[in-house]
N, C-alpha and C. Protein backbone atom coordinates (compact mmCIF):
# COMPACT_ATOMS: atom_id res chain seq x y z
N UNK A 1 -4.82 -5.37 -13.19
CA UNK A 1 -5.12 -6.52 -12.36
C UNK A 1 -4.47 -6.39 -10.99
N UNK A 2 -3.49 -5.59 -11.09
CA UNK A 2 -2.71 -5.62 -9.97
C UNK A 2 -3.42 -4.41 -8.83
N UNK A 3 -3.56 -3.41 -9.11
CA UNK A 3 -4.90 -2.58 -8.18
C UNK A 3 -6.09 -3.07 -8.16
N UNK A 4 -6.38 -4.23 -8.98
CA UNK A 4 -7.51 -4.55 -8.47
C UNK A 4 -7.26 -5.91 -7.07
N UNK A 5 -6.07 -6.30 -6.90
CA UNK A 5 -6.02 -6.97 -5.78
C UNK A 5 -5.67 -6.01 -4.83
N UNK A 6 -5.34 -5.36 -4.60
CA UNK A 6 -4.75 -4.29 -3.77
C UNK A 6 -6.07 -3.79 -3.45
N UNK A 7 -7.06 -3.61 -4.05
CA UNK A 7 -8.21 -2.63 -3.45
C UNK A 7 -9.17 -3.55 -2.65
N UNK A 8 -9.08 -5.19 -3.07
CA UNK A 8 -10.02 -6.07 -2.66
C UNK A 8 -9.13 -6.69 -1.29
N UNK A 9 -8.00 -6.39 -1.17
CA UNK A 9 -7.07 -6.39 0.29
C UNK A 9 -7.16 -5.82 1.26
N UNK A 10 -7.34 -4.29 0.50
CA UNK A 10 -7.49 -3.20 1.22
C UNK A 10 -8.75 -3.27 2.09
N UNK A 11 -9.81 -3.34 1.31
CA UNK A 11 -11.22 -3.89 1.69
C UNK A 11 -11.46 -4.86 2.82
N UNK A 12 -11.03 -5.70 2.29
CA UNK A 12 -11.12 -7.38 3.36
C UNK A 12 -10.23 -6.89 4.12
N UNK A 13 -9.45 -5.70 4.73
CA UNK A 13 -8.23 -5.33 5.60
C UNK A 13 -9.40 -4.83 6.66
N UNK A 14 -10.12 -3.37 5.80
CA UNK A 14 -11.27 -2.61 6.64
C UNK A 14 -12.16 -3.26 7.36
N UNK A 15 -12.74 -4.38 6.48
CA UNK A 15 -13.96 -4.93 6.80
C UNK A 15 -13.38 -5.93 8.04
N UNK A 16 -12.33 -6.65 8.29
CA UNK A 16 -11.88 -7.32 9.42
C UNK A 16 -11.65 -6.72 10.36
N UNK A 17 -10.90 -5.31 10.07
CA UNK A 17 -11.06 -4.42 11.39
C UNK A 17 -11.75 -4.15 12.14
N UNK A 18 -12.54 -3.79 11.04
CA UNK A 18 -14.17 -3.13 11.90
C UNK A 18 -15.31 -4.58 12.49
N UNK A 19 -14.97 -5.28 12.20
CA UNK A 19 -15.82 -6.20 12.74
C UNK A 19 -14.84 -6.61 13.55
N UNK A 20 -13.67 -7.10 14.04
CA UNK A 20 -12.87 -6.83 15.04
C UNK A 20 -13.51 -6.14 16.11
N UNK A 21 -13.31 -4.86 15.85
CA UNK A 21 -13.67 -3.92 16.35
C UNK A 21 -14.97 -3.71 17.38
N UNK A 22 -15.85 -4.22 16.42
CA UNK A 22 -17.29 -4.19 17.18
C UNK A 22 -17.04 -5.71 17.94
N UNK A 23 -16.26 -6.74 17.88
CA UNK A 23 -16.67 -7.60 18.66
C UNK A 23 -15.85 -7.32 19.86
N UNK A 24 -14.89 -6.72 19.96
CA UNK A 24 -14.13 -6.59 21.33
C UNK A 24 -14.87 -5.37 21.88
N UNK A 25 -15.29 -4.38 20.94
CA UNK A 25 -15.98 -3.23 21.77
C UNK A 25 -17.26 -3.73 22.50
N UNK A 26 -17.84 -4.65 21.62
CA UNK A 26 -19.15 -5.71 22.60
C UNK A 26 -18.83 -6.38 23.37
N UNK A 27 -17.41 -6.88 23.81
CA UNK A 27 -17.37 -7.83 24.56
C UNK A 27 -16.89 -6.79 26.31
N UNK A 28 -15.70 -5.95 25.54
CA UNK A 28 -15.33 -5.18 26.67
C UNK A 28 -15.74 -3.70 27.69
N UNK A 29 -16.55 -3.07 26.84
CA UNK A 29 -17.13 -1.60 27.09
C UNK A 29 -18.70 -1.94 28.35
N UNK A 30 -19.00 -2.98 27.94
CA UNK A 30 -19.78 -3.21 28.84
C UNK A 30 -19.37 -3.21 30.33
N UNK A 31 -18.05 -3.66 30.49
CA UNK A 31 -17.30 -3.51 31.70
C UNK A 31 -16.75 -2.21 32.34
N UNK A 32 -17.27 -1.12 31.27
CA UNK A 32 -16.46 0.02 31.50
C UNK A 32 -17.95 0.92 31.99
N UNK A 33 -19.01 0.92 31.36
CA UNK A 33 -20.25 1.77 31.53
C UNK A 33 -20.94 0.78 32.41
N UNK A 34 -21.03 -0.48 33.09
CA UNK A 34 -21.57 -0.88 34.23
C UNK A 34 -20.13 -2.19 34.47
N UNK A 35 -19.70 -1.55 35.73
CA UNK A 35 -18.98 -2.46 36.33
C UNK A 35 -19.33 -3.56 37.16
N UNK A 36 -18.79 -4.56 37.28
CA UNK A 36 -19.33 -5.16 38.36
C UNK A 36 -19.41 -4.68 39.64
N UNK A 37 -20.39 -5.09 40.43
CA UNK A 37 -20.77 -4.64 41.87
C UNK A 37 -20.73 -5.94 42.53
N UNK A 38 -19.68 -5.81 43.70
CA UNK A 38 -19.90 -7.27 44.31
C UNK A 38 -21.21 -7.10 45.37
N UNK A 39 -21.59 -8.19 45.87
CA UNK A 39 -22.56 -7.65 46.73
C UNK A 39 -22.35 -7.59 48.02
N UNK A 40 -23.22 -7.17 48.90
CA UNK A 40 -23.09 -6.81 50.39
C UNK A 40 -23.04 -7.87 51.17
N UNK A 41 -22.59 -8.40 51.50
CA UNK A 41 -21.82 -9.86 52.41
C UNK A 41 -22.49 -9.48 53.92
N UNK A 42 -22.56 -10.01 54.71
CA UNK A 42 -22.29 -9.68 56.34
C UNK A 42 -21.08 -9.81 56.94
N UNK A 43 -19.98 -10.93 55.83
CA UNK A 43 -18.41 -10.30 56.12
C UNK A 43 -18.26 -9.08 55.51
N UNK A 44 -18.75 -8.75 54.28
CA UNK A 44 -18.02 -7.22 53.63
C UNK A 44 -18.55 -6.39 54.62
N UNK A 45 -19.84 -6.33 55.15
CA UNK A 45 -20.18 -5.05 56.00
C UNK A 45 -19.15 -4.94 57.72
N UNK A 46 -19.05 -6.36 57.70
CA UNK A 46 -18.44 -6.27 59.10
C UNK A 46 -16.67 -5.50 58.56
N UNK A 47 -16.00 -5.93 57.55
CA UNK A 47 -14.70 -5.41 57.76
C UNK A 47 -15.42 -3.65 57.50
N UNK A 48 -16.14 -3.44 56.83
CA UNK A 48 -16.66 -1.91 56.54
C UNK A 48 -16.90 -1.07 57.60
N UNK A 49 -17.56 -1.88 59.12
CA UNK A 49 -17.92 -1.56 60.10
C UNK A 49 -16.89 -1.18 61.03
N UNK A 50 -15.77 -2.05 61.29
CA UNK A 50 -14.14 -2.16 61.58
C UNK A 50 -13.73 -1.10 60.69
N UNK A 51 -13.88 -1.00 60.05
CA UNK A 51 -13.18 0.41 59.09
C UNK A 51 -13.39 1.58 59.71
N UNK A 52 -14.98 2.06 59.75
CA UNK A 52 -15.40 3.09 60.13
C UNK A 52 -15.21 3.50 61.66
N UNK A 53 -15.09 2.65 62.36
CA UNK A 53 -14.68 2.15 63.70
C UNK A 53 -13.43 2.72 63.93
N UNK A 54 -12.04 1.97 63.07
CA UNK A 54 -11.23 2.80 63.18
C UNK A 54 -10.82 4.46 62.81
N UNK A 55 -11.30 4.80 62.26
CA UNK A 55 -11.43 5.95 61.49
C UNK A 55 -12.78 7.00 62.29
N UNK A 56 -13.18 6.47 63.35
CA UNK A 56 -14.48 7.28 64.35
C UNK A 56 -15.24 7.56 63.23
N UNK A 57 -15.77 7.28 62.60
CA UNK A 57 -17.19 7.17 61.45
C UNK A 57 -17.99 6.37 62.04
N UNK A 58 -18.92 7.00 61.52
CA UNK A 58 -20.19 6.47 61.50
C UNK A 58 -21.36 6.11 60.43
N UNK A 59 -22.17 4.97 60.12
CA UNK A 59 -22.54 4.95 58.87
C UNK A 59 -24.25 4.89 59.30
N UNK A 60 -24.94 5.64 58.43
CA UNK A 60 -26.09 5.73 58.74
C UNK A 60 -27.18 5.30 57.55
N UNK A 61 -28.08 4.22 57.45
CA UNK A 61 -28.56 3.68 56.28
C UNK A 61 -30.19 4.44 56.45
N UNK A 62 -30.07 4.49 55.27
CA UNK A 62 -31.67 5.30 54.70
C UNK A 62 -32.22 4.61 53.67
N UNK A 63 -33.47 4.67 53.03
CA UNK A 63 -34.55 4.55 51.95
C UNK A 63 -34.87 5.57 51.27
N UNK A 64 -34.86 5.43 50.29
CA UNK A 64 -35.29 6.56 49.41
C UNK A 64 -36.57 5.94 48.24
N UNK A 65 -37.37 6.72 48.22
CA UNK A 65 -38.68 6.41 47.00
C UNK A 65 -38.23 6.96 45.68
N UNK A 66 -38.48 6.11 44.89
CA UNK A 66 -37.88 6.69 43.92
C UNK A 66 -39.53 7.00 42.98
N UNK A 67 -38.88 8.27 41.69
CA UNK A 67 -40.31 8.30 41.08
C UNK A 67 -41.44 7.40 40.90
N UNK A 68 -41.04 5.97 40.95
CA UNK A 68 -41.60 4.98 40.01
C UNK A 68 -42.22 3.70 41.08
N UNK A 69 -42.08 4.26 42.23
CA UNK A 69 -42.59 3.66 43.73
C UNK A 69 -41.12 2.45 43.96
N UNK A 70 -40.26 2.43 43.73
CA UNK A 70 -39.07 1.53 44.36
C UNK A 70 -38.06 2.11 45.04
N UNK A 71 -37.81 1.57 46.37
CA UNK A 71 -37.42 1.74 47.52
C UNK A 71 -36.14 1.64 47.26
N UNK A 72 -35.34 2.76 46.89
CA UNK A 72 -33.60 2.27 46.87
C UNK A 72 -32.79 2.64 48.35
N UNK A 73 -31.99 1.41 48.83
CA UNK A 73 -31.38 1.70 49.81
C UNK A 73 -30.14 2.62 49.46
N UNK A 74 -29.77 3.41 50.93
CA UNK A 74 -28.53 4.07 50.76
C UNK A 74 -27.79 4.36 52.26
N UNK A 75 -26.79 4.54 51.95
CA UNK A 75 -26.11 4.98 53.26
C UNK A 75 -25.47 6.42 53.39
N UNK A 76 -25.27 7.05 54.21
CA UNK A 76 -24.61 8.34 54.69
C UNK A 76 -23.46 8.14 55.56
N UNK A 77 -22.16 8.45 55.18
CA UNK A 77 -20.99 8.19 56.16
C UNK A 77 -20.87 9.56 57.13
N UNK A 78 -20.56 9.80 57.85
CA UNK A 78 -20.40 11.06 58.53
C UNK A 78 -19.18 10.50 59.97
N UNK A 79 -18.00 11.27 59.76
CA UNK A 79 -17.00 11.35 60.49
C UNK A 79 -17.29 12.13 61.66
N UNK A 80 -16.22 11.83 62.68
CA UNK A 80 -16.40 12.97 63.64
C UNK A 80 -14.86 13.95 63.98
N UNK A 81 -14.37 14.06 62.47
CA UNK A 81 -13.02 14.62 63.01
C UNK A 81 -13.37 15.60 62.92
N UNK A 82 -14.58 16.88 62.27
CA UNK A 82 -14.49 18.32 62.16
C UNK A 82 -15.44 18.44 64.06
N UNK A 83 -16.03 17.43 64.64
CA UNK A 83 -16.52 17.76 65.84
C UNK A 83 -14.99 17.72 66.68
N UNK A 84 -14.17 17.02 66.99
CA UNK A 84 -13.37 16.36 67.48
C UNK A 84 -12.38 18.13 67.31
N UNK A 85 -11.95 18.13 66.23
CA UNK A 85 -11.22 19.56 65.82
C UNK A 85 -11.37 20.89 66.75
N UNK A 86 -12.84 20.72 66.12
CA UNK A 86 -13.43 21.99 67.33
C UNK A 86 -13.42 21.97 68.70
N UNK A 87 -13.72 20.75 69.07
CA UNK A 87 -13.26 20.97 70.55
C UNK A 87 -12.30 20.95 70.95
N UNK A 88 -10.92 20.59 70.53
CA UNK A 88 -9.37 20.32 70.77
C UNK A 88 -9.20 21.95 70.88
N UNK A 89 -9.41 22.39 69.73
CA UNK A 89 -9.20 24.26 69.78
C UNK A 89 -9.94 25.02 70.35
N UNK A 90 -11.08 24.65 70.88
CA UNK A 90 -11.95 25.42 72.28
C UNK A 90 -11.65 25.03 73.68
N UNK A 91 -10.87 23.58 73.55
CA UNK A 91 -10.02 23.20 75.25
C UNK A 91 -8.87 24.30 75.28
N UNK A 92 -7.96 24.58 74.07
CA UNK A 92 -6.78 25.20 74.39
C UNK A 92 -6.66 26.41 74.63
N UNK A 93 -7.70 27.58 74.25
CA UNK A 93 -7.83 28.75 74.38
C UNK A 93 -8.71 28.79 76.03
């Protein structure tokens, strides 16, 4: 009698785990394989703009078609410190 409570403990031990288990893995993993994305503000772009500003960047926005005919936006950052480089070391020679 006495292993038979021990095995029906043991049991109701597993079975709470695992359903544990799946409810925090449902509640939290979703946060891990799509995060939140805040969205694009006209304040977030302006401090972004001030960013790149300080830093001599430049940000350049494009469209792209995707297989399925939808238009995804994107941007291209491009610095100018490897232009900037080169000419500092072609003034000095």
């Amino acid at each position: 009698m006495n292993t038979r409570n021990a095995t029906f403990a043991a049991l109701g031990l597993v079975t709470i785990l695992a359903a544990g288990s799946g409810i925090i893995g449902h509640e939290i993993v979703p946060g891990f394989l799509h995060p939140y994305r805040a969205p694009m503000s006209t304040r977030r772009l302006a401090r972004v703009d001030a960013m790149l500003e300080r830093v001599h960047a430049t940000r350049e926005d494009f469209d792209v078609p995707a297989q399925d005919g939808i238009v995804l936006p994107g941007a291209e950052y491009k610095t100018d410190i490897a232009v900037n480089v080169g000419k500092e070391q072609t003034s000095e020679t």
